[in-house]
PDB file of N, CA and C in Angstrom:
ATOM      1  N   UNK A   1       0.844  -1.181   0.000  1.00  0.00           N
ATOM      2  CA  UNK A   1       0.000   0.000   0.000  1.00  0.00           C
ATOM      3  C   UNK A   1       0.888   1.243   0.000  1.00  0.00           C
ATOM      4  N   UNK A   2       0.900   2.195  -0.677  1.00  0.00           N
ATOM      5  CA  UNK A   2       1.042   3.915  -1.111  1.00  0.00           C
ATOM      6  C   UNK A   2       1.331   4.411   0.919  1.00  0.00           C
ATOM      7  N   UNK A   3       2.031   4.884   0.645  1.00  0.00           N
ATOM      8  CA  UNK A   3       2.371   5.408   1.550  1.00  0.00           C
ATOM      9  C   UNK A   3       1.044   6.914   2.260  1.00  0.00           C
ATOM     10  N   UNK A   4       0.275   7.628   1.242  1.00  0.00           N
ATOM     11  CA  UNK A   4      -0.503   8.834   1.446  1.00  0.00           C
ATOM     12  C   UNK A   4      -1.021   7.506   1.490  1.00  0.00           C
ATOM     13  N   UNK A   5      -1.692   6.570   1.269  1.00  0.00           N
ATOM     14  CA  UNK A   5      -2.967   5.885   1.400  1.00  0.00           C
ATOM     15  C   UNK A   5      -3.011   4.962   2.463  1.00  0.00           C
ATOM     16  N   UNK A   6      -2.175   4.955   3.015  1.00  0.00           N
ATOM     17  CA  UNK A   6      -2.150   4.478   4.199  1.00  0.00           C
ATOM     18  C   UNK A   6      -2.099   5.294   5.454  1.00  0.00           C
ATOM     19  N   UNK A   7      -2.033   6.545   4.956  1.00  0.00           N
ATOM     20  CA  UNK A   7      -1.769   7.874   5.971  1.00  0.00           C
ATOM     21  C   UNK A   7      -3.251   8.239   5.599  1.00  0.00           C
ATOM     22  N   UNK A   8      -3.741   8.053   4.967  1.00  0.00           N
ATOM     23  CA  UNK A   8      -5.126   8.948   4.567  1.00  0.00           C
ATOM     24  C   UNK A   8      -6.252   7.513   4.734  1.00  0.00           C
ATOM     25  N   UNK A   9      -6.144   6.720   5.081  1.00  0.00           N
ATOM     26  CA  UNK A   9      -6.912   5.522   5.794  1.00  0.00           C
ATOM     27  C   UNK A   9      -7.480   5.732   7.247  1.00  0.00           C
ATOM     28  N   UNK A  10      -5.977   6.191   7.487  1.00  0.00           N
ATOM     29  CA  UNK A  10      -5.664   6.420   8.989  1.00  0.00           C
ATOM     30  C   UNK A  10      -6.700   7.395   9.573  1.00  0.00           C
ATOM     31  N   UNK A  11      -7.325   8.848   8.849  1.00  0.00           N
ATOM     32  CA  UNK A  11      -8.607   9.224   9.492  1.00  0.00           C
ATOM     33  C   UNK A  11      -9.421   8.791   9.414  1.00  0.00           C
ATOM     34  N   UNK A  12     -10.873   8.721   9.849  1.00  0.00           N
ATOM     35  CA  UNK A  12     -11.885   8.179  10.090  1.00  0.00           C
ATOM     36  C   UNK A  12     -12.531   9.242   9.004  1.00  0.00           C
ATOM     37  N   UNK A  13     -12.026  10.008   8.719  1.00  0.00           N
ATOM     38  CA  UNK A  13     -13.108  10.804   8.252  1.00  0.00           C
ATOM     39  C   UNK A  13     -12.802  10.656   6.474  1.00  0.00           C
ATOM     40  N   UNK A  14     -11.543  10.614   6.707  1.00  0.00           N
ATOM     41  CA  UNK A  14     -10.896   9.535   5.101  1.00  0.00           C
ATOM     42  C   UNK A  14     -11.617   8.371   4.897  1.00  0.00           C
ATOM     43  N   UNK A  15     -11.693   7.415   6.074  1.00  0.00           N
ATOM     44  CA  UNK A  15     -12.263   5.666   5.884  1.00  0.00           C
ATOM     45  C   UNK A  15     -13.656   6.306   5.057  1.00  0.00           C
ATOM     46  N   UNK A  16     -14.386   6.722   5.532  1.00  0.00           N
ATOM     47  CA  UNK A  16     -15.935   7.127   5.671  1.00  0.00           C
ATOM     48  C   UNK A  16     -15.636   7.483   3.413  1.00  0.00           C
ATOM     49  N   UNK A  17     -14.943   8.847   3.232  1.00  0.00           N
ATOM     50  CA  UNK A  17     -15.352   9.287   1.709  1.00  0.00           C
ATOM     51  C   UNK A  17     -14.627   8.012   0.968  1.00  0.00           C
ATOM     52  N   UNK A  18     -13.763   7.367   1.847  1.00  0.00           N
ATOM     53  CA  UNK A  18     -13.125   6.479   0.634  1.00  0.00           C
ATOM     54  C   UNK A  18     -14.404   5.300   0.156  1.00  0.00           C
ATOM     55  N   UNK A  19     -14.989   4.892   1.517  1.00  0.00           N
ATOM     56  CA  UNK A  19     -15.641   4.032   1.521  1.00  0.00           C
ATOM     57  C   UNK A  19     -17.091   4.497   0.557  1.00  0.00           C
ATOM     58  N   UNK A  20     -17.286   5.875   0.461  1.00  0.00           N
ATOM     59  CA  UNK A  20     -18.452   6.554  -0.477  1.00  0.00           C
ATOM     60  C   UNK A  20     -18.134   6.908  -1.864  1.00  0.00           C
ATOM     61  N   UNK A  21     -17.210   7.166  -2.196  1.00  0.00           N
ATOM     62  CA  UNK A  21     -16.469   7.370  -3.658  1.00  0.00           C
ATOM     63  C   UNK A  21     -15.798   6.065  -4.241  1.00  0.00           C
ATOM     64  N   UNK A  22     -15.069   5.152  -3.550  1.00  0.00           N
ATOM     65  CA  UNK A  22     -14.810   3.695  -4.126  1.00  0.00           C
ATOM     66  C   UNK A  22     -16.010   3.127  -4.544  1.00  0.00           C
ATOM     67  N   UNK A  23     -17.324   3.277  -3.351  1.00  0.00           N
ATOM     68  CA  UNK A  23     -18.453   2.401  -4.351  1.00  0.00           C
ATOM     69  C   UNK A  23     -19.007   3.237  -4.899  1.00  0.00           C
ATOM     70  N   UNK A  24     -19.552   4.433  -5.332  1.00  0.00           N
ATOM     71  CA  UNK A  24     -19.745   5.370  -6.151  1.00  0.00           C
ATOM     72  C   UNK A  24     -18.923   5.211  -7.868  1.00  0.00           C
ATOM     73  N   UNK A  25     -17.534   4.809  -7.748  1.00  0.00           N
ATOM     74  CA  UNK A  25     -17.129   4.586  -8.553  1.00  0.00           C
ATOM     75  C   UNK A  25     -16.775   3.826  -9.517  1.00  0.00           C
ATOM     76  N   UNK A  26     -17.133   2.466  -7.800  1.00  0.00           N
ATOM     77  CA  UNK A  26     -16.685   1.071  -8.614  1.00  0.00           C
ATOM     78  C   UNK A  26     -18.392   1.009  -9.848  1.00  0.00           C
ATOM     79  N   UNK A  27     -19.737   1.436  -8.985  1.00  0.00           N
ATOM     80  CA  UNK A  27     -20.990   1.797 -10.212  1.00  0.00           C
ATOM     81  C   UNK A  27     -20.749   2.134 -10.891  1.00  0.00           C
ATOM     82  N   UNK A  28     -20.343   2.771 -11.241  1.00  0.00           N
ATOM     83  CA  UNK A  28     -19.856   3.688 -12.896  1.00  0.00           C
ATOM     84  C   UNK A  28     -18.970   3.057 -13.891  1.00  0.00           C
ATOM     85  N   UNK A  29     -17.864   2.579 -13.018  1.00  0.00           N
ATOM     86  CA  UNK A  29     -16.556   2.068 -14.070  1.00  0.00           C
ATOM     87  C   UNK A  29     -16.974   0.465 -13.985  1.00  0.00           C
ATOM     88  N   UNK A  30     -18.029  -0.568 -13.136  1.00  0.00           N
ATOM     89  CA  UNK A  30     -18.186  -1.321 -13.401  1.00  0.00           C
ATOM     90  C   UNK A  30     -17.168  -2.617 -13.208  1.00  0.00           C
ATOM     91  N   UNK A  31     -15.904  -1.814 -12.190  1.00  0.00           N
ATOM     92  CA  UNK A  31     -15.101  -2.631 -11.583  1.00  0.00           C
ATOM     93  C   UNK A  31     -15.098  -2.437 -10.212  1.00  0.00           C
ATOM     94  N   UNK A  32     -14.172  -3.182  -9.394  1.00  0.00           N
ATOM     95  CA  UNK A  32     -14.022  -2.799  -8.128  1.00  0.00           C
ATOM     96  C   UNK A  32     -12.587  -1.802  -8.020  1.00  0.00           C
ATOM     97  N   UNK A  33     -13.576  -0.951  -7.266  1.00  0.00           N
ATOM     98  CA  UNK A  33     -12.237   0.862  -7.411  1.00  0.00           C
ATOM     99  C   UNK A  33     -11.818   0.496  -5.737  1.00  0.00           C
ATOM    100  N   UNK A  34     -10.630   0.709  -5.861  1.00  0.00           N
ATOM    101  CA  UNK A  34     -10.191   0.971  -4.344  1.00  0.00           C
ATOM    102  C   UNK A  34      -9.118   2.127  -4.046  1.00  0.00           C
ATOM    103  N   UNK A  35      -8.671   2.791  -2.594  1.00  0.00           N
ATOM    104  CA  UNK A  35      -7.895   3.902  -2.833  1.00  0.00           C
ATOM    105  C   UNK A  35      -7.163   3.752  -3.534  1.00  0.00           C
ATOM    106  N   UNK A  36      -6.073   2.394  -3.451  1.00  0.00           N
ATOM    107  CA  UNK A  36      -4.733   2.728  -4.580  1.00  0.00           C
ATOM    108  C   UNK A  36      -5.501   3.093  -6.001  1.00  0.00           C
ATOM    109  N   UNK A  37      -6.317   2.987  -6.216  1.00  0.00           N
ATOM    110  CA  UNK A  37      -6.619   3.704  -7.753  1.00  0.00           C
ATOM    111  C   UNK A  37      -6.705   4.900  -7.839  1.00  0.00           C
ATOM    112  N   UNK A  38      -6.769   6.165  -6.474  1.00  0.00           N
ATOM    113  CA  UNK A  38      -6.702   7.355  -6.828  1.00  0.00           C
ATOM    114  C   UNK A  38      -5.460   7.794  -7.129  1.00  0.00           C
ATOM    115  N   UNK A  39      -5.239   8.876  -7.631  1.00  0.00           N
ATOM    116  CA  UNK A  39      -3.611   8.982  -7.450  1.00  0.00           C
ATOM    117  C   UNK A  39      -3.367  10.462  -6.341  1.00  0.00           C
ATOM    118  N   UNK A  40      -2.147  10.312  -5.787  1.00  0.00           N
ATOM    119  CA  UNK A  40      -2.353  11.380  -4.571  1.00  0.00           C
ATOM    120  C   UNK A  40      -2.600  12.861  -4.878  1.00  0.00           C
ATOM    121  N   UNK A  41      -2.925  13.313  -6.091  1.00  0.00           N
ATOM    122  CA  UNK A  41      -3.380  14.798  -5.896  1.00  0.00           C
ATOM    123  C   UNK A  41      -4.716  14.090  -5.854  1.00  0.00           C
ATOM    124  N   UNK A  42      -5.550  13.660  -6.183  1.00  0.00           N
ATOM    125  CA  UNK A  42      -7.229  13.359  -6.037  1.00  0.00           C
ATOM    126  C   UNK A  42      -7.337  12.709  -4.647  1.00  0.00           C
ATOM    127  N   UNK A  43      -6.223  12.162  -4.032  1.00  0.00           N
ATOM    128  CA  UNK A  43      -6.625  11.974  -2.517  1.00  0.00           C
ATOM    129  C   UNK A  43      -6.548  13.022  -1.734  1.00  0.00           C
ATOM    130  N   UNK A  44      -5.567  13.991  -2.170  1.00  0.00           N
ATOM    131  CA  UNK A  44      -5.122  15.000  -1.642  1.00  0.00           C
ATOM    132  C   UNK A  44      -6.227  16.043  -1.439  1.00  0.00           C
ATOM    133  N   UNK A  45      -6.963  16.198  -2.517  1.00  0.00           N
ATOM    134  CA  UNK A  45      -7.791  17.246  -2.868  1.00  0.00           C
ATOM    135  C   UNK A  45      -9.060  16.722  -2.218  1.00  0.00           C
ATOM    136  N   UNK A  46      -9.621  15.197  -2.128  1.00  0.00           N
ATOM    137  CA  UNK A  46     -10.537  14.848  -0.942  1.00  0.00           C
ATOM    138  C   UNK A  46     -10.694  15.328   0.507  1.00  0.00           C
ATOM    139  N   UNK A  47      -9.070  15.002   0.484  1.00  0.00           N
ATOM    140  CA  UNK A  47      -9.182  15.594   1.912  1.00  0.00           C
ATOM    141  C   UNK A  47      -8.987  16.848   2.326  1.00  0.00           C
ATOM    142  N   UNK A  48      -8.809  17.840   0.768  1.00  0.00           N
ATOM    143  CA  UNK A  48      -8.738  19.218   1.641  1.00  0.00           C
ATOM    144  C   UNK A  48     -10.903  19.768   1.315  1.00  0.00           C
ATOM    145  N   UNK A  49     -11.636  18.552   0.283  1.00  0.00           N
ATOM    146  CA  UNK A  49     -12.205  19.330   0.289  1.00  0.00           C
ATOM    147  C   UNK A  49     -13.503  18.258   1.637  1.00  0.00           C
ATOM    148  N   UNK A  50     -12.917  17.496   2.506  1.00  0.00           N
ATOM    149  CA  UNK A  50     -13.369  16.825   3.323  1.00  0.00           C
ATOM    150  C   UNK A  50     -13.278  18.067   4.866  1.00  0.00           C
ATOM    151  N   UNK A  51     -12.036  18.593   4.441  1.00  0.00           N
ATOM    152  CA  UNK A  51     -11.655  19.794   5.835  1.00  0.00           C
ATOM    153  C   UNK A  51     -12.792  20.760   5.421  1.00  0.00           C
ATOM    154  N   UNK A  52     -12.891  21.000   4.468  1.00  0.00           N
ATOM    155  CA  UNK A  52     -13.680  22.194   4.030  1.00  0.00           C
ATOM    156  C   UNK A  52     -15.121  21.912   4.440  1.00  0.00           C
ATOM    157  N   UNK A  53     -15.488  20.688   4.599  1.00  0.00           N
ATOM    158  CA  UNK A  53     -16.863  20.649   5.009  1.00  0.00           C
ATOM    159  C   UNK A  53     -17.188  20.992   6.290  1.00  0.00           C
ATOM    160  N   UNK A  54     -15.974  20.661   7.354  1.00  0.00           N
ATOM    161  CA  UNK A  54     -16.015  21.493   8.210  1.00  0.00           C
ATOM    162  C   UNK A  54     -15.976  22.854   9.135  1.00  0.00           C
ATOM    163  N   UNK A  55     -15.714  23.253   7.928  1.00  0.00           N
ATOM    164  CA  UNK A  55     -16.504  24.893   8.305  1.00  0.00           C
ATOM    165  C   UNK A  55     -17.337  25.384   7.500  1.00  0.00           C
ATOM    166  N   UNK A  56     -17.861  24.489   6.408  1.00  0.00           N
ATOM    167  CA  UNK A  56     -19.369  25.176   5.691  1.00  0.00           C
ATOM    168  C   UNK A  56     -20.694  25.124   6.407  1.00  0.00           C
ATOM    169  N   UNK A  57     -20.819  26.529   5.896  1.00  0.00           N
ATOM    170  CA  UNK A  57     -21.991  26.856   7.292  1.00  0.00           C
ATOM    171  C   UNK A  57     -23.578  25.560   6.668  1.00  0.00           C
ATOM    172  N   UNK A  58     -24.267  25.258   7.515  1.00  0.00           N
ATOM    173  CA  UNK A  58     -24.620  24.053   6.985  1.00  0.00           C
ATOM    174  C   UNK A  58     -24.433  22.775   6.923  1.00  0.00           C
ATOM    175  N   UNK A  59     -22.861  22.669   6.837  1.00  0.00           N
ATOM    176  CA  UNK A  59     -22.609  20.820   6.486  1.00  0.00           C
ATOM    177  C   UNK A  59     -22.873  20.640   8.086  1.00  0.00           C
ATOM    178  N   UNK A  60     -23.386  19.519   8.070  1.00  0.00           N
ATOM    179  CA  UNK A  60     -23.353  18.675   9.277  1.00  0.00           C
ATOM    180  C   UNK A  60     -21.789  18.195   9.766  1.00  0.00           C
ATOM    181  N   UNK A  61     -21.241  18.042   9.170  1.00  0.00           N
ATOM    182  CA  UNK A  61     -19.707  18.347   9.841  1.00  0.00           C
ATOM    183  C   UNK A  61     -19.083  19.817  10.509  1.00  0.00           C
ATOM    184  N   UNK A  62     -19.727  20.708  10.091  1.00  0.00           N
ATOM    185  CA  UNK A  62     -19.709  22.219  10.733  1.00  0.00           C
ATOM    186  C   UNK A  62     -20.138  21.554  12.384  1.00  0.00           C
ATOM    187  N   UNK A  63     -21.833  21.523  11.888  1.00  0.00           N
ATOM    188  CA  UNK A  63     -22.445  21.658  13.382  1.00  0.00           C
ATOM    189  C   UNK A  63     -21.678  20.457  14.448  1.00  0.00           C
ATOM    190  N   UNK A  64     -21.380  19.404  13.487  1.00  0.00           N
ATOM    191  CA  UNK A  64     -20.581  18.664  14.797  1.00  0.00           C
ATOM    192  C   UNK A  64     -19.336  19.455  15.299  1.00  0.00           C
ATOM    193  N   UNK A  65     -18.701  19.769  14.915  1.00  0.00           N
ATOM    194  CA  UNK A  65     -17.306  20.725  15.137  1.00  0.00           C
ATOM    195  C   UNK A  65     -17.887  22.018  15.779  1.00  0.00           C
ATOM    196  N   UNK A  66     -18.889  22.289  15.577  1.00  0.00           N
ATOM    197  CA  UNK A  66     -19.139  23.220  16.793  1.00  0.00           C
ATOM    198  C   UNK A  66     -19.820  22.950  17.797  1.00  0.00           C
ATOM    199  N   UNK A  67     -20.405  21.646  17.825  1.00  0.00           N
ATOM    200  CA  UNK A  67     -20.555  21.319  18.958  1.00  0.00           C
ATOM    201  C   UNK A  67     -22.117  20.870  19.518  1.00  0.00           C
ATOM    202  N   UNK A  68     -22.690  21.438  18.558  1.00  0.00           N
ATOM    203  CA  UNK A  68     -24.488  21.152  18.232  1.00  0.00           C
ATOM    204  C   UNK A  68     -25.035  19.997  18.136  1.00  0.00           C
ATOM    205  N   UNK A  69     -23.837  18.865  18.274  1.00  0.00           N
ATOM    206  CA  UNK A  69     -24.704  17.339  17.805  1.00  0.00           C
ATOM    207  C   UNK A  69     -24.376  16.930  19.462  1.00  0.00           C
ATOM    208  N   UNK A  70     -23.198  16.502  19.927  1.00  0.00           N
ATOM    209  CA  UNK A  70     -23.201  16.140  21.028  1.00  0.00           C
ATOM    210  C   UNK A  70     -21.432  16.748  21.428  1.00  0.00           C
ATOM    211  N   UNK A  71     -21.148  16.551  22.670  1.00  0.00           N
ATOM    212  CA  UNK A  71     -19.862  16.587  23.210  1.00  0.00           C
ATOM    213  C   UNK A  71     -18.541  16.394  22.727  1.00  0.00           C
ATOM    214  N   UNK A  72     -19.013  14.819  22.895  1.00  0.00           N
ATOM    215  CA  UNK A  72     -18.113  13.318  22.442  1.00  0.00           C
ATOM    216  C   UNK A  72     -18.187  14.045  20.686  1.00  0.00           C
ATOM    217  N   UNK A  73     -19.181  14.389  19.536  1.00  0.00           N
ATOM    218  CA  UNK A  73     -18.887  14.162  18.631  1.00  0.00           C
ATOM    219  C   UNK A  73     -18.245  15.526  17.900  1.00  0.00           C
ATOM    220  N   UNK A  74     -18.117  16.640  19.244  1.00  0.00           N
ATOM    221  CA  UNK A  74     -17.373  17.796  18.539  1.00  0.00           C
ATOM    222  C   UNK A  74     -15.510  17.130  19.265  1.00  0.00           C
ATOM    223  N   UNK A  75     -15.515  16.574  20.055  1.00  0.00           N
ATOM    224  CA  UNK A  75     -14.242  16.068  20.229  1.00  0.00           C
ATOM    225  C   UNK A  75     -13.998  15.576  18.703  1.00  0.00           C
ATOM    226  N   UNK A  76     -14.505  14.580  18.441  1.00  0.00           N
ATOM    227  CA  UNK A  76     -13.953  13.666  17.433  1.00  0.00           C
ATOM    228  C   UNK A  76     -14.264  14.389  15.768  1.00  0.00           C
ATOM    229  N   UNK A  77     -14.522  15.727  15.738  1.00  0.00           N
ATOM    230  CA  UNK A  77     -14.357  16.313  14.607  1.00  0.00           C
ATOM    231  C   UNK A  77     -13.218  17.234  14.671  1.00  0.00           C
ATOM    232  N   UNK A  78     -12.985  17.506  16.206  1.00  0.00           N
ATOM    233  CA  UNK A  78     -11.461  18.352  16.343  1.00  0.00           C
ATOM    234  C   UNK A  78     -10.666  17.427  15.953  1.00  0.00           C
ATOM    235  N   UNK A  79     -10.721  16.385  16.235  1.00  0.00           N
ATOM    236  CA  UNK A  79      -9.183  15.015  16.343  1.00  0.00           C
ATOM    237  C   UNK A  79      -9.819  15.155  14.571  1.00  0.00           C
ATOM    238  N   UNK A  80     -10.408  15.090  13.969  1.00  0.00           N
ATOM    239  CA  UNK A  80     -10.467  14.846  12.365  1.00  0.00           C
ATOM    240  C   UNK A  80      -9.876  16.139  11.313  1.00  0.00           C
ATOM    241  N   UNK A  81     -10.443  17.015  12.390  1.00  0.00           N
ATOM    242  CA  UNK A  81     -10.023  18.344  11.805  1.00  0.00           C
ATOM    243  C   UNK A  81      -8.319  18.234  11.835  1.00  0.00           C
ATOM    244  N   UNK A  82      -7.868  18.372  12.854  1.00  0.00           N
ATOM    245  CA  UNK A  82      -5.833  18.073  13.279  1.00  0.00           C
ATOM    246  C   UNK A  82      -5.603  16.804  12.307  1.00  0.00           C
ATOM    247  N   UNK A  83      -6.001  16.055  12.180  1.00  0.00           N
ATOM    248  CA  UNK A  83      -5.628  15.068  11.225  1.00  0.00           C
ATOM    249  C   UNK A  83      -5.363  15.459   9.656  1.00  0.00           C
ATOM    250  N   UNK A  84      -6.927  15.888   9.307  1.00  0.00           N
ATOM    251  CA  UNK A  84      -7.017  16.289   7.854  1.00  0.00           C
ATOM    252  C   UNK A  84      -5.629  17.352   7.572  1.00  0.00           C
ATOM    253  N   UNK A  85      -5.480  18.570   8.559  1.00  0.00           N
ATOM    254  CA  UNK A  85      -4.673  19.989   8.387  1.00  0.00           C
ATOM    255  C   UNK A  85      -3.431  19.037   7.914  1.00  0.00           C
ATOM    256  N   UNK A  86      -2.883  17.814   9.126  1.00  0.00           N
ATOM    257  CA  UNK A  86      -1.210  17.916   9.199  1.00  0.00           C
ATOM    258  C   UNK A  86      -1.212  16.702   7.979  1.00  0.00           C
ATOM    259  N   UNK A  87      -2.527  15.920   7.849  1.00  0.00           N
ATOM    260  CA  UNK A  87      -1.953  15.138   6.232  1.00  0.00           C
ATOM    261  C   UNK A  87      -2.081  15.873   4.957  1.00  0.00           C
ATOM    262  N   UNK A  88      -2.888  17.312   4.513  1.00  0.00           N
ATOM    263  CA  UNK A  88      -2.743  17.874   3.727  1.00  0.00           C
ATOM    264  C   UNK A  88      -0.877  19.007   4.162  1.00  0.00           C
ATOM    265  N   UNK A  89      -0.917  19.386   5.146  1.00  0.00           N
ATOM    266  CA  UNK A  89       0.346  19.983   5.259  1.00  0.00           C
ATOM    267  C   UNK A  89       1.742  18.577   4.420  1.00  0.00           C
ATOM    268  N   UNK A  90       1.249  17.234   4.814  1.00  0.00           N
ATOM    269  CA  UNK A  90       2.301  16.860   4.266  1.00  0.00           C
ATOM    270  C   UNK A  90       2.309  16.337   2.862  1.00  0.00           C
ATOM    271  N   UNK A  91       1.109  16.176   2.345  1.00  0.00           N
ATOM    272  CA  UNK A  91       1.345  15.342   1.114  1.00  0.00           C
ATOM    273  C   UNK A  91       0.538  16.527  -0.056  1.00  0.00           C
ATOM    274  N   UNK A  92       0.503  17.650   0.590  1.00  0.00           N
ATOM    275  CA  UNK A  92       0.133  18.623  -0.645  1.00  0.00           C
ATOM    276  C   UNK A  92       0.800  19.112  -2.022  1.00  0.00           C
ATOM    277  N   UNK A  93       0.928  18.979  -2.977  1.00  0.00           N
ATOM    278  CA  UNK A  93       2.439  19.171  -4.056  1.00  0.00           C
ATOM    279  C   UNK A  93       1.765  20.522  -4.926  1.00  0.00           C
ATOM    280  N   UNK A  94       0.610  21.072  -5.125  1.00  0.00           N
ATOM    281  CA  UNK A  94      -0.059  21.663  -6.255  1.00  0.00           C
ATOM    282  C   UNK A  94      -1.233  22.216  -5.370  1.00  0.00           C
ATOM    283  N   UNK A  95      -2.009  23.342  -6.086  1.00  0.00           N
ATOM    284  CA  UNK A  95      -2.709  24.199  -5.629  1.00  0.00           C
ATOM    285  C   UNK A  95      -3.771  23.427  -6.439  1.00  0.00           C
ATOM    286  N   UNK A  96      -5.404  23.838  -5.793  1.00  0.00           N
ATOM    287  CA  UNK A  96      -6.475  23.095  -5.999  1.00  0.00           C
ATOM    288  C   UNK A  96      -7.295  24.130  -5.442  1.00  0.00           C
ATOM    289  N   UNK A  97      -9.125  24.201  -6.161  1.00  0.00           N
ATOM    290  CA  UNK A  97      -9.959  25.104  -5.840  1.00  0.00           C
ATOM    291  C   UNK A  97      -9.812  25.843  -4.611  1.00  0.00           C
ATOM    292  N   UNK A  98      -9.186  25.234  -3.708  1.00  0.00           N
ATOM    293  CA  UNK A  98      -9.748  25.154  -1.834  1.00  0.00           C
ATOM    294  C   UNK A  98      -8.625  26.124  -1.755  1.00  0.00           C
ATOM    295  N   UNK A  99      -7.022  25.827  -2.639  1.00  0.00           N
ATOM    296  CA  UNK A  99      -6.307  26.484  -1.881  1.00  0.00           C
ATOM    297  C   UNK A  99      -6.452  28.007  -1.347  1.00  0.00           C
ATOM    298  N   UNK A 100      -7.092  28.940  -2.024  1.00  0.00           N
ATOM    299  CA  UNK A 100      -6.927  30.286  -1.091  1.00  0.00           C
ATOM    300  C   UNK A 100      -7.731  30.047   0.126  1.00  0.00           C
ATOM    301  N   UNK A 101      -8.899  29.640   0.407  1.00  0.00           N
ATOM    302  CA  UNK A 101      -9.729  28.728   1.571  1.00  0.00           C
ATOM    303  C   UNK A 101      -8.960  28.123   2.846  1.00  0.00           C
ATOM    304  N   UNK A 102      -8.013  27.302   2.398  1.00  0.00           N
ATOM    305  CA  UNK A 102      -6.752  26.742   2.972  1.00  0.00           C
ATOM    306  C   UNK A 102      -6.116  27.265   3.663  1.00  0.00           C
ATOM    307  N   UNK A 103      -5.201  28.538   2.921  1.00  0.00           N
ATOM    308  CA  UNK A 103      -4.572  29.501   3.512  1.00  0.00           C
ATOM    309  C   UNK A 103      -4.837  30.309   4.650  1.00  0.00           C
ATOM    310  N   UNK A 104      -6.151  29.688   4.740  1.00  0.00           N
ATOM    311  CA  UNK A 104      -6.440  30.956   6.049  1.00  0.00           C
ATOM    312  C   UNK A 104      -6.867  30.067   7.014  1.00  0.00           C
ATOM    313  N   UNK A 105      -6.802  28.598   6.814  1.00  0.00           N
ATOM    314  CA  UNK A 105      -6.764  27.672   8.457  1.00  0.00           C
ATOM    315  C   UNK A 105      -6.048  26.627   8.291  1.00  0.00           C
ATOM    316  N   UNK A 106      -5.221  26.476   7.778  1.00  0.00           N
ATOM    317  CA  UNK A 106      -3.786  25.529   7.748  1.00  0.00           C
ATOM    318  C   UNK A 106      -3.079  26.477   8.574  1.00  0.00           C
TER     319      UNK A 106
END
């Protein structure tokens, strides 16, 4: 296994879109898609636009991160949030829609 794909497994909040876009995709292409088939700018760019859901006013990943669903589940969107920042800080190579977005909470 890819070294980003084994680092980007590692959030929960990664497991969750991989697990929604692999079968999303494997429908379409009519095979079985798994992460090693993305290549790391399209994992990359998941997960910056997976951070991003957490501060769109609206996503239900907002309101958990602020705290509106329960306790326990704004903890575990902070620990997702620190995750997403320091694996896009490391495996970022190229700028993508999000980046000016980025710039102002990385």
């Amino acid at each position: 296994m890819r070294e980003i794909v084994k680092a980007a497994t590692a959030i929960p909040e990664m497991q969750f879109a991989f697990e929604c876009i692999c079968a999303d995709d494997s429908r379409t292409k009519g095979t079985e898609v798994t992460p090693e088939d993305y290549s790391d700018v399209e994992i990359v760019a998941e997960a910056e636009y997976r951070l991003y859901t957490y501060f769109e006013n609206g996503h239900i990943n907002n309101d958990i991160r602020l705290g509106r669903d329960t306790a326990e589940g704004k903890k575990v969107a902070q620990k997702d949030v620190r995750m997403l920042k320091a694996f896009i800080k490391k495996y970022k190579t190229q700028d993508s829609m999000y980046s000016p977005w980025l710039a102002k909470v990385l």
